[in-house]
N, C-alpha and C. Protein backbone atom coordinates (compact mmCIF):
# COMPACT_ATOMS: atom_id res chain seq x y z
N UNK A 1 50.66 130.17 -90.33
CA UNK A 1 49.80 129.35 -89.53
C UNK A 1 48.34 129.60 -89.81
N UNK A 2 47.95 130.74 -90.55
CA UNK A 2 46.63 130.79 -90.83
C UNK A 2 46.17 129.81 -91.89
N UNK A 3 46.71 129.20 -92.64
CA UNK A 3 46.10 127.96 -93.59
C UNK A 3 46.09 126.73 -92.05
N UNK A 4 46.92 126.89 -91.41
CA UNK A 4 46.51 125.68 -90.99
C UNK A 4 45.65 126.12 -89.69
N UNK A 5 45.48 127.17 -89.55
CA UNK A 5 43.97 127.41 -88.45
C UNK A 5 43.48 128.80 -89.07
N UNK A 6 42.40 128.47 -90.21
CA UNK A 6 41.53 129.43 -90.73
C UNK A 6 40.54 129.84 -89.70
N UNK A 7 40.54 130.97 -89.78
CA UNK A 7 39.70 132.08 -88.82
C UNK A 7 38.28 131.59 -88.90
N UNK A 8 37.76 131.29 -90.09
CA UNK A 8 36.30 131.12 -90.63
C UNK A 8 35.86 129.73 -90.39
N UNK A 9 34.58 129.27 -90.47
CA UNK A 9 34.54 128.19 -90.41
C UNK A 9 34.38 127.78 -91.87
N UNK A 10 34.27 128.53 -92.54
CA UNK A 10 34.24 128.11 -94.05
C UNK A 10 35.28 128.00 -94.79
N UNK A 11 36.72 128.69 -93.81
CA UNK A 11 37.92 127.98 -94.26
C UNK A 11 38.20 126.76 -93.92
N UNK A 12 37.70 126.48 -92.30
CA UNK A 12 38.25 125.13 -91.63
C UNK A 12 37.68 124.08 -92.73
N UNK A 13 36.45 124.32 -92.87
CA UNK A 13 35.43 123.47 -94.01
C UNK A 13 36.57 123.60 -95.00
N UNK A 14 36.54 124.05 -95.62
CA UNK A 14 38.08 124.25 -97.22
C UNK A 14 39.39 123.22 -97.11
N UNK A 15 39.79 123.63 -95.90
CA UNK A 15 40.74 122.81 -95.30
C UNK A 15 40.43 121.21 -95.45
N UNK A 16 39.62 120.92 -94.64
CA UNK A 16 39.17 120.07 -94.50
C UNK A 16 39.55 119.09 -95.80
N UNK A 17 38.04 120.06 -96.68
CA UNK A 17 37.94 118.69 -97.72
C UNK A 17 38.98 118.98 -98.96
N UNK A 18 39.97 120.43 -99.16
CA UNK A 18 41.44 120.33 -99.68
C UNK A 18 42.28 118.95 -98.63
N UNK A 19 42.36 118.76 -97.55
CA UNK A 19 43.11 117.42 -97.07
C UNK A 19 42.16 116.54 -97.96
N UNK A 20 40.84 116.03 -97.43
CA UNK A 20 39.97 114.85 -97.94
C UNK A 20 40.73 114.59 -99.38
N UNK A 21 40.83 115.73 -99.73
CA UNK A 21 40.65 114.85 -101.43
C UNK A 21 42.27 115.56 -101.85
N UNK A 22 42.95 116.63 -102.90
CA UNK A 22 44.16 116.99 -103.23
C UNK A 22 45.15 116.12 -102.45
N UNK A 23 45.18 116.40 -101.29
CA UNK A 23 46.49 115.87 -100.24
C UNK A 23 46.55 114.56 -100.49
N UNK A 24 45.17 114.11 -100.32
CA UNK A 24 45.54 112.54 -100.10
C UNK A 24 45.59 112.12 -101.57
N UNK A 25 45.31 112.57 -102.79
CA UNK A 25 45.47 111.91 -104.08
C UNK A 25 46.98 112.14 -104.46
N UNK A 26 47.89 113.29 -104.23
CA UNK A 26 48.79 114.33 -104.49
C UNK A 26 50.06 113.32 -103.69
N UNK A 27 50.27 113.36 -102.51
CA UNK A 27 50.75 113.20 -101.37
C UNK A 27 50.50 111.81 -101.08
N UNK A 28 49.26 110.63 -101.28
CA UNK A 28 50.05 109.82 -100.62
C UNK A 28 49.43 108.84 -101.95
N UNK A 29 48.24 108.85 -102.66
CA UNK A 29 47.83 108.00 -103.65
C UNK A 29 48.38 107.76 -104.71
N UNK A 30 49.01 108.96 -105.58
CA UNK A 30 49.39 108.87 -106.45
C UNK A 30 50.71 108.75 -106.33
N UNK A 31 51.90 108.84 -105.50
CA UNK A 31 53.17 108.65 -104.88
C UNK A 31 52.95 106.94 -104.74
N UNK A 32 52.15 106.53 -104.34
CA UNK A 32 52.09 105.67 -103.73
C UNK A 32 51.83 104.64 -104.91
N UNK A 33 51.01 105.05 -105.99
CA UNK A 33 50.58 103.80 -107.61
C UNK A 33 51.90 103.79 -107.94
N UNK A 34 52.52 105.14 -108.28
CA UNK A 34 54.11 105.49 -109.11
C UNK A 34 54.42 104.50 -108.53
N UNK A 35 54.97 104.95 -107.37
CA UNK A 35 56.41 103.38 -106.75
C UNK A 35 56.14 102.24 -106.90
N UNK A 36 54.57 102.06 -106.99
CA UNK A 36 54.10 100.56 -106.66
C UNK A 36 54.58 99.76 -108.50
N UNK A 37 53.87 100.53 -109.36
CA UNK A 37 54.30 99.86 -110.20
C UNK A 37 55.51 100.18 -111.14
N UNK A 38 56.42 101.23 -110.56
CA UNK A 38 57.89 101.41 -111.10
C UNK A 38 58.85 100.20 -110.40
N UNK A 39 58.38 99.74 -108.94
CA UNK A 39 59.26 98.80 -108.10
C UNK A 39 58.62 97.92 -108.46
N UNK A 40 57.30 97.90 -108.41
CA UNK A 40 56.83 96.11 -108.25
C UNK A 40 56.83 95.57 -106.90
N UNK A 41 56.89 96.38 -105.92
CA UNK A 41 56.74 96.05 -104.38
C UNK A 41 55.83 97.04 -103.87
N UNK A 42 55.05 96.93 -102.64
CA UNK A 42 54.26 97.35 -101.69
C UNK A 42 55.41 98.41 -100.62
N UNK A 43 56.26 97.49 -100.08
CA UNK A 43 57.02 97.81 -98.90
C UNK A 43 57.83 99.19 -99.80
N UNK A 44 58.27 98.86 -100.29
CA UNK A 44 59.68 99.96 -101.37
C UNK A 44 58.85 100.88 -101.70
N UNK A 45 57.73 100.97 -102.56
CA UNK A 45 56.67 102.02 -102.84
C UNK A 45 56.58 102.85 -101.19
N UNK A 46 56.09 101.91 -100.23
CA UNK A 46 55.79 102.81 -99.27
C UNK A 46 57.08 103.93 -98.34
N UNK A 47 57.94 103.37 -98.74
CA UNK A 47 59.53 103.61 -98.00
C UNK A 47 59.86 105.06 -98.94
N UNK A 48 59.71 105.06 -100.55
CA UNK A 48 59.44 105.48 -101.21
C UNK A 48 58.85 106.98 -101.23
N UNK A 49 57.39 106.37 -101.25
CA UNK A 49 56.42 107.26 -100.42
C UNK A 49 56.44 108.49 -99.64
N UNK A 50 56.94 107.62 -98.38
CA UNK A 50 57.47 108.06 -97.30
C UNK A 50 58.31 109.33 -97.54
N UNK A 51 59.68 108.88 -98.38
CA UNK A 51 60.92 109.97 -98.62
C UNK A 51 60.03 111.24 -99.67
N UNK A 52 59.16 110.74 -100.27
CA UNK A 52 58.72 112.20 -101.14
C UNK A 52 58.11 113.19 -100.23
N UNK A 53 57.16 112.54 -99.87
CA UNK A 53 56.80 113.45 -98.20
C UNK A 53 57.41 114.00 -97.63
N UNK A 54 58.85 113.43 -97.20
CA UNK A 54 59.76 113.96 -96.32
C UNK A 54 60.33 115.61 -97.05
N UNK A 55 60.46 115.12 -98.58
CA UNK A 55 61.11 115.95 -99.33
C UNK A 55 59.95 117.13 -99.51
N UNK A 56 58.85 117.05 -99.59
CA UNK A 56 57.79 117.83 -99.61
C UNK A 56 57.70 118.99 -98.64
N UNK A 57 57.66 118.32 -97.52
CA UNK A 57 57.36 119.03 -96.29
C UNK A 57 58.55 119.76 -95.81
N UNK A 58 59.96 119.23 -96.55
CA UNK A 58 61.44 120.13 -96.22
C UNK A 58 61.41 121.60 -97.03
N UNK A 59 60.61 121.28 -98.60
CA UNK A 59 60.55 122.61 -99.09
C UNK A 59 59.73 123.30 -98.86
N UNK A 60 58.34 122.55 -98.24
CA UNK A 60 56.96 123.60 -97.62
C UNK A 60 57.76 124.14 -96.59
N UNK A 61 58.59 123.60 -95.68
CA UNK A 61 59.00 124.43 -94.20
C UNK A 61 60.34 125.53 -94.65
N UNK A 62 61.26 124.88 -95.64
CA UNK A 62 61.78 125.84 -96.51
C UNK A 62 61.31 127.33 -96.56
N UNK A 63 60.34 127.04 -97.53
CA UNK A 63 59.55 128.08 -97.95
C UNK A 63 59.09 129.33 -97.12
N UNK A 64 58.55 128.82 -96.09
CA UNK A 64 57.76 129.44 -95.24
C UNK A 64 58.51 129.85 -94.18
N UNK A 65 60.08 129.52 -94.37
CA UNK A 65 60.82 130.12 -93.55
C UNK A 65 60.33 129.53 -91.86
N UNK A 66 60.11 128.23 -91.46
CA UNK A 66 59.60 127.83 -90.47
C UNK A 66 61.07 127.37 -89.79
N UNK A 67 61.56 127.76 -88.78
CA UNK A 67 62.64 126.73 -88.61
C UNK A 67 62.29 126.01 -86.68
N UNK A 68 61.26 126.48 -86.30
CA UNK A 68 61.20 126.46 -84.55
C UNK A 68 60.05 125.31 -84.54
N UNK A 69 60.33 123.90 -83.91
CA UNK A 69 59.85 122.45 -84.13
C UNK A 69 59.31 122.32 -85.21
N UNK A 70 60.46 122.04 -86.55
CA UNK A 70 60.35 121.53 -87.44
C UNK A 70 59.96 120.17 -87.46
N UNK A 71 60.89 119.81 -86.44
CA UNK A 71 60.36 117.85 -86.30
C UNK A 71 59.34 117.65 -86.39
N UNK A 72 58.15 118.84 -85.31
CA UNK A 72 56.76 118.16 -85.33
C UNK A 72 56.01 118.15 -86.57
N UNK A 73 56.47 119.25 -87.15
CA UNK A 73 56.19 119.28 -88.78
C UNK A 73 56.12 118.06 -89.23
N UNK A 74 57.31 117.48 -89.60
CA UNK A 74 58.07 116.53 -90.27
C UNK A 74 56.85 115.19 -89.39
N UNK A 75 57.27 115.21 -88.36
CA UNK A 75 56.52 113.91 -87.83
C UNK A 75 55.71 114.09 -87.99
N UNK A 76 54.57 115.10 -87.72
CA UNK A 76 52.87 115.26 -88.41
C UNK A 76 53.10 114.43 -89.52
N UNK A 77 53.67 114.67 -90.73
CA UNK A 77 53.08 114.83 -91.75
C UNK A 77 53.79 113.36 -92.04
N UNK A 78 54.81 112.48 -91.91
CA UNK A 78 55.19 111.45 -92.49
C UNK A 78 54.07 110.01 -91.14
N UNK A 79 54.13 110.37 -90.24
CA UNK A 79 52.94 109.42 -89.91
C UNK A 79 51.53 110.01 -90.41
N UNK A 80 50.79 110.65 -90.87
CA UNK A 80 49.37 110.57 -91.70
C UNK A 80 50.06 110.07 -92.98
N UNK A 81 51.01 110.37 -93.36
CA UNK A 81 51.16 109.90 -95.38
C UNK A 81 51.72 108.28 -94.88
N UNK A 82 51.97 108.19 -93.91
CA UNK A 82 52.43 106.28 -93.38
C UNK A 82 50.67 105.84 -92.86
N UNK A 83 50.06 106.37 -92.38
CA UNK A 83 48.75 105.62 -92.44
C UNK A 83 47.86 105.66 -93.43
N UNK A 84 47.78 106.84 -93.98
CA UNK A 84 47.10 107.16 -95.34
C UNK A 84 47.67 106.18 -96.80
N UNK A 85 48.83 105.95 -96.63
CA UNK A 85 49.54 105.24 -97.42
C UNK A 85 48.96 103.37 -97.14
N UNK A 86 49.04 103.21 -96.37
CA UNK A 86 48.88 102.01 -95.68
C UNK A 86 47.13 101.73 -95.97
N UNK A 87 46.41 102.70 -95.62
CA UNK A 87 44.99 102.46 -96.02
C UNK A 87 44.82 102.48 -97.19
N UNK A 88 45.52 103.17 -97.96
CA UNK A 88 45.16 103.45 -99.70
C UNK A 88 46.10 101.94 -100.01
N UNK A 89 46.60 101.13 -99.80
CA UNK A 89 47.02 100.21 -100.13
C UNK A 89 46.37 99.05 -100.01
N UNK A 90 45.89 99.02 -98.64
CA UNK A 90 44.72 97.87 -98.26
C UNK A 90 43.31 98.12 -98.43
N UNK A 91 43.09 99.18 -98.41
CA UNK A 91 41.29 99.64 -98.18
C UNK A 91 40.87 99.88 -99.58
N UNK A 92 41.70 101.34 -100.02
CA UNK A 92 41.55 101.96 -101.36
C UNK A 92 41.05 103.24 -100.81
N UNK A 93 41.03 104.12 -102.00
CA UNK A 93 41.43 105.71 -101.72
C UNK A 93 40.44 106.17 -101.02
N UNK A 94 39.06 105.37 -100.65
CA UNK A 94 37.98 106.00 -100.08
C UNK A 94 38.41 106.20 -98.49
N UNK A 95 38.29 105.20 -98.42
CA UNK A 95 39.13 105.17 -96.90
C UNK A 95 40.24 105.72 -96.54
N UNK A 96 41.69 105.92 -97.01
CA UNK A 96 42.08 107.16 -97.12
C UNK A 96 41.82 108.30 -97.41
N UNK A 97 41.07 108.68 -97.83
CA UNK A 97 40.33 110.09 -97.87
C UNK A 97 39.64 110.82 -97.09
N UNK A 98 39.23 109.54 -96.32
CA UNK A 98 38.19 109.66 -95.22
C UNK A 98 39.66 110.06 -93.75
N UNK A 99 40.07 109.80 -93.91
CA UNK A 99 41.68 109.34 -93.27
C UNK A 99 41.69 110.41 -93.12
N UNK A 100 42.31 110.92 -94.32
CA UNK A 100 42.70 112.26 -94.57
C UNK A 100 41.97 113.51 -94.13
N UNK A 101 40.92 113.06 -94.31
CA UNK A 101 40.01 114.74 -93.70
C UNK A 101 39.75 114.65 -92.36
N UNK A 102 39.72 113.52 -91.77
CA UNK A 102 39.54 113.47 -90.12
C UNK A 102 41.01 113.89 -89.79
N UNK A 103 42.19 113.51 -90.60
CA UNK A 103 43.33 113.71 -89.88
C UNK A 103 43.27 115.26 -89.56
N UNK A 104 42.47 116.38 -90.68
CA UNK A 104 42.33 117.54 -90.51
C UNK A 104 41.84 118.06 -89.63
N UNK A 105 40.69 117.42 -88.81
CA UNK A 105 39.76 117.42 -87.52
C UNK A 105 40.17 119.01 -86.37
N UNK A 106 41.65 119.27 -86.70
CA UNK A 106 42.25 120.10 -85.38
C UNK A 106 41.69 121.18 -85.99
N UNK A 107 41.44 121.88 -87.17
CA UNK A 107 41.04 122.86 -87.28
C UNK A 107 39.75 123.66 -86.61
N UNK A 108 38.65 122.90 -86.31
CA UNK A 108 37.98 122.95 -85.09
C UNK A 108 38.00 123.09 -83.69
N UNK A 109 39.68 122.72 -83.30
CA UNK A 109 39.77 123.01 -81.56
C UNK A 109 41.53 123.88 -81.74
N UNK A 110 41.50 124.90 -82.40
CA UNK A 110 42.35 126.13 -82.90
C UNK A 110 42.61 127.00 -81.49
N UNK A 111 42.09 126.54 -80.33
CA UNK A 111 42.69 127.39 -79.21
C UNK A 111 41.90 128.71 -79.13
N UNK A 112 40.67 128.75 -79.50
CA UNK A 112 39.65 129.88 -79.29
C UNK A 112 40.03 131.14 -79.94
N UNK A 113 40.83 130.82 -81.06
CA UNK A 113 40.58 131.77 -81.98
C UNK A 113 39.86 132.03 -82.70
């Protein structure tokens, strides 16, 4: 839990703009060109999308040996890559990016640690 509530504010800052920019190119932009032009659809790319995320976040929680509300895990992370996805489709990656680092915003209200 310390990546996702850095002690410093110069981690929260890190955080931050690692979401702004890696996550959202990694995770929902570049997932998101692949399907678009391997299918040739919008909807299927995003459905697509969607399942790599899912698969992502099963081996990050894997990993980390997380097993106690996994769901919220899971739901965090497939609604931002479903709006982030959705903006990088209509807007373009700026606006998802922008997406993306506000979605990070909680690192700032960490419960007074």
């Amino acid at each position: 839990l310390v990546l996702s509530f850095p002690p410093t504010a110069a981690g929260s800052i890190s955080l931050i703009m690692w979401s702004a920019s890696f996550q959202t190119v990694f995770l929902q932009a570049a997932p998101m060109s692949f399907f678009a032009r391997l299918t040739g659809r919008t909807p299927v790319a995003f459905v697509l999308c969607l399942l790599f995320r899912a698969l992502v976040t099963c081996q990050q929680l894997a990993v980390t040996n997380v097993t106690e509300a996994a769901w919220l895990f899971h739901t965090m992370a497939l609604v931002t890559t479903a709006a982030g996805c959705l903006l990088f489709a209509r807007f373009g990656l700026v606006l998802a990016m922008l997406f993306g680092g506000c979605a990070t915003l909680h690192v700032f209200f960490d419960g007074g640690q």
